[in-house]
Protein backbone atom coordinates (compact mmCIF):
# COMPACT_ATOMS: atom_id res chain seq x y z
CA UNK A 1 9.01 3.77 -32.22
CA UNK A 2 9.04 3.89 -28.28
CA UNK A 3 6.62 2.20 -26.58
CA UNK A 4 7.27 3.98 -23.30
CA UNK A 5 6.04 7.38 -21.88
CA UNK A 6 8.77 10.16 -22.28
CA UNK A 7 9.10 14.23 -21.16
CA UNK A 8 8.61 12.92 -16.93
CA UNK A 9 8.05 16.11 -14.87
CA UNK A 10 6.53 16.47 -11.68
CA UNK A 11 6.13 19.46 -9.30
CA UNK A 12 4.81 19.93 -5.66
CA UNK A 13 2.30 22.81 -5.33
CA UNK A 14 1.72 25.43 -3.22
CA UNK A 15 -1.50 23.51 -2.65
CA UNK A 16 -0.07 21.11 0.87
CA UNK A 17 -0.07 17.48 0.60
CA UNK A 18 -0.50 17.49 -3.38
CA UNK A 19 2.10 16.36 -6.09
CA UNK A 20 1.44 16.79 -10.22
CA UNK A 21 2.61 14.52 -12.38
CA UNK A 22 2.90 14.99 -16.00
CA UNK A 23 4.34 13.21 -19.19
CA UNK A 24 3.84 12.28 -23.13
CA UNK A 25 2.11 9.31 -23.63
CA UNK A 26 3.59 7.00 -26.27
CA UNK A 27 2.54 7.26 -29.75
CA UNK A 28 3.26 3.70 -30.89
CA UNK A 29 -0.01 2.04 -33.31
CA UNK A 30 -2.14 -0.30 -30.42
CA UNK A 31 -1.24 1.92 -27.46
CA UNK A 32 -4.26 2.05 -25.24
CA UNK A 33 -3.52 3.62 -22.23
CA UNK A 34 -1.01 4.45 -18.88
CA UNK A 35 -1.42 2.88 -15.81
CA UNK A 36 0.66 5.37 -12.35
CA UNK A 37 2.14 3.67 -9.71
CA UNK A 38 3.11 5.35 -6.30
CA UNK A 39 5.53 3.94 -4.15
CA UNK A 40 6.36 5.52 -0.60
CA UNK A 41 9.00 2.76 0.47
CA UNK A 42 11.23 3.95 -2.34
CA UNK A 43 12.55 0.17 -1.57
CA UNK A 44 10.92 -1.05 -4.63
CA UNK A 45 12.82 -1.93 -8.35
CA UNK A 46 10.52 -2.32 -11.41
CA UNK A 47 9.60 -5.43 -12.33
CA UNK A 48 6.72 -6.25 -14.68
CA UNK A 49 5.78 -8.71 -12.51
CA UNK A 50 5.57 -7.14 -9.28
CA UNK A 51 4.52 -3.43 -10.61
CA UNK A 52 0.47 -4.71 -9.25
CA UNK A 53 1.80 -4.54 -5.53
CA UNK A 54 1.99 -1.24 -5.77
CA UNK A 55 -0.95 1.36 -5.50
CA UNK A 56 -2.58 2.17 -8.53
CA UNK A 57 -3.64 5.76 -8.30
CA UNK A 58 -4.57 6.20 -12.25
CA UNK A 59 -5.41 4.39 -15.52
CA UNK A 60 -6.35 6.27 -18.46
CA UNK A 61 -5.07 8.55 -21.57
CA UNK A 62 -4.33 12.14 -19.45
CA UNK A 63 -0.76 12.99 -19.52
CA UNK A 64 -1.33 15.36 -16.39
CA UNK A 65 -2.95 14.10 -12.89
CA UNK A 66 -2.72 15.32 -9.33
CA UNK A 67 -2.36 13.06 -6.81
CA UNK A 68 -3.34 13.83 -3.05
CA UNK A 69 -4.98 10.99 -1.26
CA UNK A 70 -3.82 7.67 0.31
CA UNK A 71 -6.91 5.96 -0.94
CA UNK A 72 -8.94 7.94 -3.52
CA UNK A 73 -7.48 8.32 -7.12
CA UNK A 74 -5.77 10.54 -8.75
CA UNK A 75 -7.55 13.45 -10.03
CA UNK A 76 -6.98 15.62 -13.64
CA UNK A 77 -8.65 18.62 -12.70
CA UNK A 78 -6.96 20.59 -9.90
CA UNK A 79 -10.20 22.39 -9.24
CA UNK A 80 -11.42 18.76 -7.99
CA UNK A 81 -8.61 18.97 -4.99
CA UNK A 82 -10.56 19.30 -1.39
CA UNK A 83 -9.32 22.09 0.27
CA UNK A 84 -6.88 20.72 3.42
CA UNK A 85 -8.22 23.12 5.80
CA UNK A 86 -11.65 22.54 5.19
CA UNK A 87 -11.32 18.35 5.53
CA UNK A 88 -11.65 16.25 8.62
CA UNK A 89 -9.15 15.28 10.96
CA UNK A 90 -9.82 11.94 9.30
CA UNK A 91 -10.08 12.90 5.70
CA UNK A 92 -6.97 14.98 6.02
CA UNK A 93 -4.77 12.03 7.75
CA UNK A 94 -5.65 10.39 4.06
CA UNK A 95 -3.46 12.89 2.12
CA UNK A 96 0.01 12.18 1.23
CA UNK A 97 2.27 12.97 3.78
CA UNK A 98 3.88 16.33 3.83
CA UNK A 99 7.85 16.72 3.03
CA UNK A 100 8.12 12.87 2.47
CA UNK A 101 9.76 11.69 -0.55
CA UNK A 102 7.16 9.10 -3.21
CA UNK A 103 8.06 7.94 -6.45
CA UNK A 104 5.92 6.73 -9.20
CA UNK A 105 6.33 4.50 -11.89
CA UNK A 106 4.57 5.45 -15.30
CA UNK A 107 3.77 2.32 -17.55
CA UNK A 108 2.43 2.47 -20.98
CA UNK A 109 -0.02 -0.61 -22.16
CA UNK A 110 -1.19 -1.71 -25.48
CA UNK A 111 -4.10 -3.68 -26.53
CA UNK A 112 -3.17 -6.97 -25.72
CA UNK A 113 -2.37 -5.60 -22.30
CA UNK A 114 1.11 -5.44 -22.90
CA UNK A 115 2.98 -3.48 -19.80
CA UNK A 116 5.60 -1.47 -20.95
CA UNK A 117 7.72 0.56 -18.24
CA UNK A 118 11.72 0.55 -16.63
CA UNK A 119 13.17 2.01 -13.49
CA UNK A 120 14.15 4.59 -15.51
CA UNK A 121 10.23 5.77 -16.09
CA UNK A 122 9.80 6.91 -12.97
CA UNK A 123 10.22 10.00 -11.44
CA UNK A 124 10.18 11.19 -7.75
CA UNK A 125 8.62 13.95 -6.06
CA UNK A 126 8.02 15.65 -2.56
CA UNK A 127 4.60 17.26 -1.62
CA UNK A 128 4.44 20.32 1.03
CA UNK A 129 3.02 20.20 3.97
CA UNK A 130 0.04 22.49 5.33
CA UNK A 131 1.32 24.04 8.90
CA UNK A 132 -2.10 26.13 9.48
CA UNK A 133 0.05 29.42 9.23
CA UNK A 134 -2.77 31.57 8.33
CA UNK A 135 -4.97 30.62 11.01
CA UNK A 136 -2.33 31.31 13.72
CA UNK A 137 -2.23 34.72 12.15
CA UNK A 138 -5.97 34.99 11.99
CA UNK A 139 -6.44 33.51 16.15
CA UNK A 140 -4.00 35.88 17.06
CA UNK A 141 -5.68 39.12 15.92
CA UNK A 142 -7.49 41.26 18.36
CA UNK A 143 -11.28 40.07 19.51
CA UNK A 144 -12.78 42.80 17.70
CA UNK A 145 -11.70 42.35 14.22
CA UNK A 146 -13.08 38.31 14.67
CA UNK A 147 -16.30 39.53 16.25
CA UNK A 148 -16.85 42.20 13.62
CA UNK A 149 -15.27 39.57 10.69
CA UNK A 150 -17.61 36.57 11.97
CA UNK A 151 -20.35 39.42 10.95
CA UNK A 152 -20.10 39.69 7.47
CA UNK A 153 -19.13 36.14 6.69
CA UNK A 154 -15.27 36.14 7.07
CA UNK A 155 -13.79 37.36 4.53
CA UNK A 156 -10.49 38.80 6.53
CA UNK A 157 -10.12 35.18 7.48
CA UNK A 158 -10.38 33.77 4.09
CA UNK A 159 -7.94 36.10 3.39
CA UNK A 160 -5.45 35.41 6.35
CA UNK A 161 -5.99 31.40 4.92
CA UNK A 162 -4.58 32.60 1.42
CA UNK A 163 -1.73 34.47 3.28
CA UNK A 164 -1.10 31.22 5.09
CA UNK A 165 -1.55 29.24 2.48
CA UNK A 166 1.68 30.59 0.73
CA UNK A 167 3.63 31.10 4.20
CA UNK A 168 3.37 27.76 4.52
CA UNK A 169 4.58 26.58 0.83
CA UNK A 170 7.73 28.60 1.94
CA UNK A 171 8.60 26.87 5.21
CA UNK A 172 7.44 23.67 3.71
CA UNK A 173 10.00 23.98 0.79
CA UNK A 174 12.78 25.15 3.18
CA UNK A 175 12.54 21.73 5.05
CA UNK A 176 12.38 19.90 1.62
CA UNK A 177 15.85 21.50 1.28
CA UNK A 178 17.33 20.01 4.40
CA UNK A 179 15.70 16.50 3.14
CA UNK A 180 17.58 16.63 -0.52
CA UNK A 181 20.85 16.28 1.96
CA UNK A 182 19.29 12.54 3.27
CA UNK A 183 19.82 9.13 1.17
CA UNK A 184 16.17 7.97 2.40
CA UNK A 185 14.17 11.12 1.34
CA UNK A 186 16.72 12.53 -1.64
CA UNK A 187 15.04 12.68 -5.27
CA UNK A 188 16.12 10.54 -7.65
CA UNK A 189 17.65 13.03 -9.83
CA UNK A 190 19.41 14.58 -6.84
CA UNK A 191 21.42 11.14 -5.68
CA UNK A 192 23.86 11.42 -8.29
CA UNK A 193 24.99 14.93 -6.35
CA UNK A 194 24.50 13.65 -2.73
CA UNK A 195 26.83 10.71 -4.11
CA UNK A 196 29.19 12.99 -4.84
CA UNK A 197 29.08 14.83 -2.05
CA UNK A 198 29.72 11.55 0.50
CA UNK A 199 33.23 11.82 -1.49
CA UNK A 200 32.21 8.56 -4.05
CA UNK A 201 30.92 7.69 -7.31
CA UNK A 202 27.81 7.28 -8.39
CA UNK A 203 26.60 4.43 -10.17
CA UNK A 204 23.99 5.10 -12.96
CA UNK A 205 23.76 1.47 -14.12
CA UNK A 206 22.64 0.64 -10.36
CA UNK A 207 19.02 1.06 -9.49
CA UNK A 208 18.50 4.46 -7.04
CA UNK A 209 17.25 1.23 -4.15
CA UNK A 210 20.78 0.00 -3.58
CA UNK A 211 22.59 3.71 -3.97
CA UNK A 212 19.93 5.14 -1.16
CA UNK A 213 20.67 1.64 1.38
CA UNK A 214 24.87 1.61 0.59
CA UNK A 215 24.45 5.56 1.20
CA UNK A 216 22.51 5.06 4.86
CA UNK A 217 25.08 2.93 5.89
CA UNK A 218 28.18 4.03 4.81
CA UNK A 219 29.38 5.22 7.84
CA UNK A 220 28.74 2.03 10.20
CA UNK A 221 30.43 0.47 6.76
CA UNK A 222 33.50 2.15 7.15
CA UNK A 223 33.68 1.58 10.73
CA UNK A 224 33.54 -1.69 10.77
CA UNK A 225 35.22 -1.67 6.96
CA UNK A 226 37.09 -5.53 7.14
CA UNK A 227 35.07 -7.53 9.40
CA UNK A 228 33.15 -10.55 8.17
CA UNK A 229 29.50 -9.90 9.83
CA UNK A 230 29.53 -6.17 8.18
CA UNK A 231 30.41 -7.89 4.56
CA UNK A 232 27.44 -10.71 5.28
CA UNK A 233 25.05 -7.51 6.55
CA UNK A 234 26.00 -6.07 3.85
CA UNK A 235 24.70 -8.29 1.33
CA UNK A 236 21.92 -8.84 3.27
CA UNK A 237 20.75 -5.58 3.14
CA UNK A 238 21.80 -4.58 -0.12
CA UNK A 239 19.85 -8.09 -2.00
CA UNK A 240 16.88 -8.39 0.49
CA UNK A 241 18.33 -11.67 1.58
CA UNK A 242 16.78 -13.98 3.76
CA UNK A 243 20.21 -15.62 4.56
CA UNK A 244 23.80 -14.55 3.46
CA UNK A 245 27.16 -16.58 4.37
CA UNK A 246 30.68 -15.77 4.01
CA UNK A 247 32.97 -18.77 3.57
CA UNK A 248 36.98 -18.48 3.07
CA UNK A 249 37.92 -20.55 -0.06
CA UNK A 250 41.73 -19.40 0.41
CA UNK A 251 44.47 -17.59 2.17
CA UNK A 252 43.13 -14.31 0.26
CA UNK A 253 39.96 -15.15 -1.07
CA UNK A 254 36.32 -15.86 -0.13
CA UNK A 255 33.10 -17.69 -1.62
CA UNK A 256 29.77 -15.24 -0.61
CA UNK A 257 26.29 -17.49 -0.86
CA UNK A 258 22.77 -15.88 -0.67
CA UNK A 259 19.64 -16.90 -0.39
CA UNK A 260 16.41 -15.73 -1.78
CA UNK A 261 12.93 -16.37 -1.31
CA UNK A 262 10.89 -17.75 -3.66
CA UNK A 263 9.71 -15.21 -6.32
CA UNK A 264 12.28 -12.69 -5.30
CA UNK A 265 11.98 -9.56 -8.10
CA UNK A 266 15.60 -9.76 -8.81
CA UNK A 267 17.27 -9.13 -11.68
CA UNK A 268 20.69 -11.15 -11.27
CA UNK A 269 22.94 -9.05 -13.66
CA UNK A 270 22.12 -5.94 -11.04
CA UNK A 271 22.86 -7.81 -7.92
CA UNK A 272 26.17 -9.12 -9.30
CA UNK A 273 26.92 -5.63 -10.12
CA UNK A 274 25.95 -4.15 -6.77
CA UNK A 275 27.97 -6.79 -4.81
CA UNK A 276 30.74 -7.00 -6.28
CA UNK A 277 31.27 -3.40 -6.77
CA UNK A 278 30.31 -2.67 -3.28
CA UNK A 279 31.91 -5.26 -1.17
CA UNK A 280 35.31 -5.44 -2.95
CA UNK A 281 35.70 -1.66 -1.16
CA UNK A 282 34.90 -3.76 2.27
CA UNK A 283 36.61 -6.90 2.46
CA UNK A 284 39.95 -6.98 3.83
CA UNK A 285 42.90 -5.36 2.21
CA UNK A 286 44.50 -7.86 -0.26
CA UNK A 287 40.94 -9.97 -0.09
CA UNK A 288 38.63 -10.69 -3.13
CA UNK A 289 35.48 -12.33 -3.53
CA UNK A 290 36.10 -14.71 -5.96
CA UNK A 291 32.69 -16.52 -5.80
CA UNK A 292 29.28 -15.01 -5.75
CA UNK A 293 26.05 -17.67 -5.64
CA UNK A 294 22.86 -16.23 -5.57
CA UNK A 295 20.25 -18.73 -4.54
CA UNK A 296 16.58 -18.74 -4.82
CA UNK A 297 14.10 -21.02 -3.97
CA UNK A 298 12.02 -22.20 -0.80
CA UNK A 299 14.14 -21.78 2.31
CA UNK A 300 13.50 -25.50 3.19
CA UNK A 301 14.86 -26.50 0.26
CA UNK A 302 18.20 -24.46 0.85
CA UNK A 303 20.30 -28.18 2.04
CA UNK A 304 23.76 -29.71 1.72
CA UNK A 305 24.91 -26.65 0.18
CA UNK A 306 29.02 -27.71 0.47
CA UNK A 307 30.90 -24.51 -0.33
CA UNK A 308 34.56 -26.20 -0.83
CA UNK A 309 34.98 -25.01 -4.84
CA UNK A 310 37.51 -23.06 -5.02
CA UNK A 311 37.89 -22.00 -8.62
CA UNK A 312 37.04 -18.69 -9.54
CA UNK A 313 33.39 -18.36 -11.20
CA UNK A 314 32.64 -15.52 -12.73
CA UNK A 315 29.04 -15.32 -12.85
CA UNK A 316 26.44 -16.01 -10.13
CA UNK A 317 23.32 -18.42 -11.01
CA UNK A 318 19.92 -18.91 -9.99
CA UNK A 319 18.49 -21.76 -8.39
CA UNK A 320 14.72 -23.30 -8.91
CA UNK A 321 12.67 -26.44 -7.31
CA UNK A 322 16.50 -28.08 -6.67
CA UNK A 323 16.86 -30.71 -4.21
CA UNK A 324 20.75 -30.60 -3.96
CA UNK A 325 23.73 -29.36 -5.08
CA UNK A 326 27.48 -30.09 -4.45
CA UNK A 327 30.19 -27.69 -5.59
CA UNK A 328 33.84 -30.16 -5.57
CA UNK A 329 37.26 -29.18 -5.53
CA UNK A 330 37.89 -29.70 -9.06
CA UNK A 331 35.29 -26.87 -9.36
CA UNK A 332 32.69 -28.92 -11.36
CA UNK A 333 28.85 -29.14 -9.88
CA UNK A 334 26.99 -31.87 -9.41
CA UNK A 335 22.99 -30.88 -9.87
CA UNK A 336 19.66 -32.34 -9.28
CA UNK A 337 16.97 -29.79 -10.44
CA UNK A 338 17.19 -26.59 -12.49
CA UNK A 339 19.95 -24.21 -13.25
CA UNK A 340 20.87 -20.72 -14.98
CA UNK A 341 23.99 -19.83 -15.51
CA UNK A 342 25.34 -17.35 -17.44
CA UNK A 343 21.84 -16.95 -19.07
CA UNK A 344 22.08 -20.78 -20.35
CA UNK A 345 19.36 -23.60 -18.76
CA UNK A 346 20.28 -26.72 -17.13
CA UNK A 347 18.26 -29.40 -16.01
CA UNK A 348 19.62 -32.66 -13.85
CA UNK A 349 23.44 -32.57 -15.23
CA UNK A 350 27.33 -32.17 -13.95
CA UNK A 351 28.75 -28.42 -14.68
CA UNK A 352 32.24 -27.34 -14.91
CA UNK A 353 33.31 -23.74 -13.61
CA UNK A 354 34.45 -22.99 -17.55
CA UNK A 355 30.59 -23.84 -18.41
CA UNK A 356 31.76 -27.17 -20.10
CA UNK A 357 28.39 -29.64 -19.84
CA UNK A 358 28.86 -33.03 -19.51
CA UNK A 359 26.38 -36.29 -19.91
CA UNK A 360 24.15 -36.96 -17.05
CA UNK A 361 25.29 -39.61 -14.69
């Protein structure tokens, strides 16, 4: 039996500023509740461990909330929206931001406070945006019918708001439209077709993150397609990188290093994935990258990194709490500290590219 939520829909009303959310909560023996995650960066990738940076807008059994506000939770009667025209300049700067793209991650949890959630449980979602439509109408009607409106308590302009109210839901939407054609504001389930449409493939084991950065830079990318500070950008961008280095290992190959920062949410099989799919399209014709290192740790640590191996490796491994390590021409590594590689654990020994171990010296 699933443990995760399922049946994701969400919707932006005609109501400005305000997105619903729905789904089926899991049915699973010791489930105990969801916990709804907005992010407006769309720059973040699940990760259990992580998930708490983000805001927390609801925790409870509901399988439909509205969310509208910046600070205040989420809400599960729509009746309990303010009305935007009747807020503060204050109060309404607070609501989410009209015809900008959020996504929210839906986790299920179980007794034992068990978090149970994947990029894929998400969904994305862009609210409308209140353009005061129905007031311009109202302010622009002669003096007499405000005079003799302000007398019996306004209805015409109650009614003008309602006009407005939907006016606005329809040049709201037609904006949304124009933003479905941009990587940064696209939904989710539209990126596959944008992808498309930029005349490539799209991806579906690769997070929506990296699709939306490779698609907002394509075009400097193809400029400057060849050239060895676009392939180290590149990674940069594309891992989050704190440092990223390009070494030729070869008359057609080269050796790409990274470096991470401690605690860096990065799931390894991904980023090998991503880079190596990406930046074979970039590097020179007839060029591979025949070794990818993906280092984490604290950037003080990163020293007497020698990048002379030039074997092919066909993973990339993570670093932790190492003092040093040498790659040699034979392609064996000599390491002090901890090491993963290809999902195995080693501690203080001498590695061979073919993932032969050998005694510790």
């Amino acid at each position: 039996m699933s443990k995760f939520v399922k049946r994701l829909s969400s919707e932006a009303l005609y109501i400005p500023h305000v997105v619903c959310l729905k789904w089926e909560n899991p049915t699973f023996e010791d489930f105990k509740e969801v916990a709804v995650y907005r992010d407006s960066s769309l720059a973040f990738t699940y990760n259990v461990n992580m998930i708490g940076q983000l805001p927390k807008i609801y925790q409870g059994t509901a399988e439909k909330i509205y969310d509208f506000d910046h600070d205040l939770p989420a809400v599960t009667d729509v009746n309990d929206i303010p009305k935007y025209f009747e807020q503060t300049a204050e109060e309404q700067q607070n609501r989410l931001a009209g015809e900008q793209t959020y996504k929210y991650y839906i986790v299920s949890i179980d007794e034992n406070n068990n978090y149970y959630g994947h990029e894929n449980i998400s969904i994305t979602v862009i609210p409308t945006k209140y353009y005061g439509m129905g007031l311009l109408m109202y302010n622009d009607l002669p003096d007499i019918y405000l005079s003799e409106d302000e007398k019996i308590g306004h209805p015409l302009r109650r009614f003008m708001l309602l006009i407005g109210q939907f006016l606005d839901f329809m040049k709201s939407v037609s904006n949304i439209n124009r933003l479905l054609l941009k990587p940064g504001s696209c939904p989710d389930s539209l990126l596959p077709i944008l992808t498309e449409h930029f005349g490539l493939n799209y991806n579906y084991d690769v997070p929506p993150v990296y699709q939306r950065k490779f698609l907002t830079q394509y075009g400097d990318l193809v400029e400057t397609k060849g050239t060895e500070s676009m392939l180290v950008y590149m990674a940069s961008e594309l891992t989050g990188g704190y440092n990223a280095s390009l070494q030729k290992t070869g008359d057609k190959t080269y050796s790409l290093d990274i470096s991470l920062p401690p605690g860096h949410p990065v799931d390894f099989n991904v980023q090998e994935r991503v880079l190596l799919r990406y930046l074979q399209e970039f590097v020179p014709i007839g060029y591979v990258i025949d070794v990818l290192t993906l280092l984490i740790g604290l950037e003080s640590q990163m020293v007497d990194i020698e990048h002379s191996i030039i074997n092919t490796l066909s993973t990339n491994y993570e670093m932790k709490h190492y003092e040093r390590i040498n790659t040699y021409l034979d392609g064996t590594f000599r390491l002090n500290g901890e090491i993963y590689l290809n999902g195995l654990h080693y501690t203080d020994q001498i590695l061979h590219h073919d993932i032969e171990v050998y005694e510790k010296e």
